[in-house]
Protein backbone atom coordinates (compact mmCIF):
# COMPACT_ATOMS: atom_id res chain seq x y z
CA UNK A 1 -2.25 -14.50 -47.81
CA UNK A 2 -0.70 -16.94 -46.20
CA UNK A 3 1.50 -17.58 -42.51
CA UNK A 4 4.29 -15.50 -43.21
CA UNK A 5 1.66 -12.43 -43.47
CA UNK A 6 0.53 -12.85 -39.55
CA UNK A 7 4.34 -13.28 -38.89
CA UNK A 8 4.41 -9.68 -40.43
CA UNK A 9 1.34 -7.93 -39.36
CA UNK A 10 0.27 -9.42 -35.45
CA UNK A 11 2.16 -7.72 -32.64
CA UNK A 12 2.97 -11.28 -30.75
CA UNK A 13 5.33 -9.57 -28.48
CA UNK A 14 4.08 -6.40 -27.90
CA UNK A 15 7.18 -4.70 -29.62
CA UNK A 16 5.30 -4.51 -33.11
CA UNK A 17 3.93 -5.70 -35.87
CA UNK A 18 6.18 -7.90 -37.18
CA UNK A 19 8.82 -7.67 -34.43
CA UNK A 20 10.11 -10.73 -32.69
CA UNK A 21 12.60 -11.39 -29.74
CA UNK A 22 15.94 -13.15 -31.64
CA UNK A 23 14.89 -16.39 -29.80
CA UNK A 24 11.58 -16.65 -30.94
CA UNK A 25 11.92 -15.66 -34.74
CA UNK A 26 9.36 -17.48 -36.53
CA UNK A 27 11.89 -17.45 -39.43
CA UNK A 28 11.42 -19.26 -42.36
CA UNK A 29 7.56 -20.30 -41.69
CA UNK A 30 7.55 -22.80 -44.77
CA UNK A 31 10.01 -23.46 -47.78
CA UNK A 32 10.57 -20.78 -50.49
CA UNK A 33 9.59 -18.02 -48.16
CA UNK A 34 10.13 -14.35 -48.93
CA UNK A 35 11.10 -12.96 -45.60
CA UNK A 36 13.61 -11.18 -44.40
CA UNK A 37 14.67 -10.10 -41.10
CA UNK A 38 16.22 -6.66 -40.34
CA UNK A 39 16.90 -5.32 -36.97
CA UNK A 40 14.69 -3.69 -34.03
CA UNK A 41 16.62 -1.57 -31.22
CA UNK A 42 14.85 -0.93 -28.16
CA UNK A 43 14.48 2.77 -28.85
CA UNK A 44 12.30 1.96 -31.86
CA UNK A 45 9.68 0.35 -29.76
CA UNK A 46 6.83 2.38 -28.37
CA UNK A 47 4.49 2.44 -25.82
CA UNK A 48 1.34 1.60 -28.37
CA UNK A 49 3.51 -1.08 -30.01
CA UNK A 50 3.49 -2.59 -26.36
CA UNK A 51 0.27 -1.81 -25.02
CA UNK A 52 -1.17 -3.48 -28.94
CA UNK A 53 0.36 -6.81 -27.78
CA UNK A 54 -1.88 -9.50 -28.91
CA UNK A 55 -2.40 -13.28 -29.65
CA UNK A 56 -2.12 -14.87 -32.92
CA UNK A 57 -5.80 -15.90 -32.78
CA UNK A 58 -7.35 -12.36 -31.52
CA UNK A 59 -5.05 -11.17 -34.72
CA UNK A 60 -6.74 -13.87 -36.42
CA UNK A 61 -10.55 -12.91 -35.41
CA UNK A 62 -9.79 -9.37 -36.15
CA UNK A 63 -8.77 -9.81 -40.09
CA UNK A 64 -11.65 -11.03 -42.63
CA UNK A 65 -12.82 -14.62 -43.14
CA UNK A 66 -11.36 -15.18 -46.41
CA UNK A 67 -7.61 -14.65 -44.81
CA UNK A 68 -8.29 -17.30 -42.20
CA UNK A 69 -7.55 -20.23 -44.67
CA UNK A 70 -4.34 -18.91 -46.00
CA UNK A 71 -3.16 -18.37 -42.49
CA UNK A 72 -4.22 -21.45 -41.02
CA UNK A 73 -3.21 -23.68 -44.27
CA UNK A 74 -6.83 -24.91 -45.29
CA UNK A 75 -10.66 -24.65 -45.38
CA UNK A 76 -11.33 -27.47 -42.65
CA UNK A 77 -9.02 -25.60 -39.99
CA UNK A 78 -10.55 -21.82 -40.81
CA UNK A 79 -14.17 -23.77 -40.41
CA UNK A 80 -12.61 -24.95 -36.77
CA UNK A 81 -11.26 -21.63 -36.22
CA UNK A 82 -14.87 -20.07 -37.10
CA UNK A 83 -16.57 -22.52 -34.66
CA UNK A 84 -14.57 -22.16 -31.69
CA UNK A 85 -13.02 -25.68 -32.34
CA UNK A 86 -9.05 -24.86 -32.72
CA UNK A 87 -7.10 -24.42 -29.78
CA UNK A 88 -4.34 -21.56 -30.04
CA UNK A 89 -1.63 -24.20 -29.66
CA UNK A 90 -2.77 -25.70 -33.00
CA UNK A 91 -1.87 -23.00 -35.23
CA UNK A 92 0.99 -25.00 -36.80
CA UNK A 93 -0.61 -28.20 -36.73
CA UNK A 94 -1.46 -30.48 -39.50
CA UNK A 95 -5.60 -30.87 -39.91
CA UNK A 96 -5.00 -34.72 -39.44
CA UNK A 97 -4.10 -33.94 -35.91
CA UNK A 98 -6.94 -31.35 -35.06
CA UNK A 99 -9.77 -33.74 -36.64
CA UNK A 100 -8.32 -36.55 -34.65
CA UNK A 101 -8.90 -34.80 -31.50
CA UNK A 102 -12.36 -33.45 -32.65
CA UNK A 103 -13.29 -36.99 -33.62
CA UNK A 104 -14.05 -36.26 -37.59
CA UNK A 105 -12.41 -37.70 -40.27
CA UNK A 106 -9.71 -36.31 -41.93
């Protein structure tokens, strides 16, 4: 588990799981990925794919705690993420950064 498989599961946009405007593909999320991207028309879209719009962290809190380190990229961020300690803007960002702001070393 990894990124790539919130890309594909969270509804971020309320069009989906999976299914992002063209300007805010989140295509490729790291080197070597697997992805692909295939088209969504408007007529595909339902009203329960927009009423399940959600964040990536309520995604995140919803799926077991053993997924929350693939996602996030580490052990010290899914701790943060566990405690209430990562801000939803820090998704993508590198430990070094969220430790410096919590104070603890890297």
């Amino acid at each position: 588990i990894d990124i790539c498989d919130m890309y594909a599961a969270a509804n971020l946009y309320g069009l989906g799981a999976g299914v992002y405007p063209p300007s805010d593909l989140p295509y490729p999320a790291h080197p070597n990925t697997l992805c692909t991207i295939e088209a969504v028309f408007a007529d595909e879209v339902s009203d329960a794919d927009r009423a399940g719009k959600q964040t990536a962290f309520e995604w995140l809190a919803k799926q077991p705690p053993d997924v929350h380190a693939g996602v996030l990229g580490g052990q010290k961020k899914a701790a943060a993420f566990a405690a209430g300690q990562l801000h939803e803007t820090e998704l993508l960002a590198p430990w070094s950064q969220i430790s410096a702001r919590l104070g603890i070393a890297a």
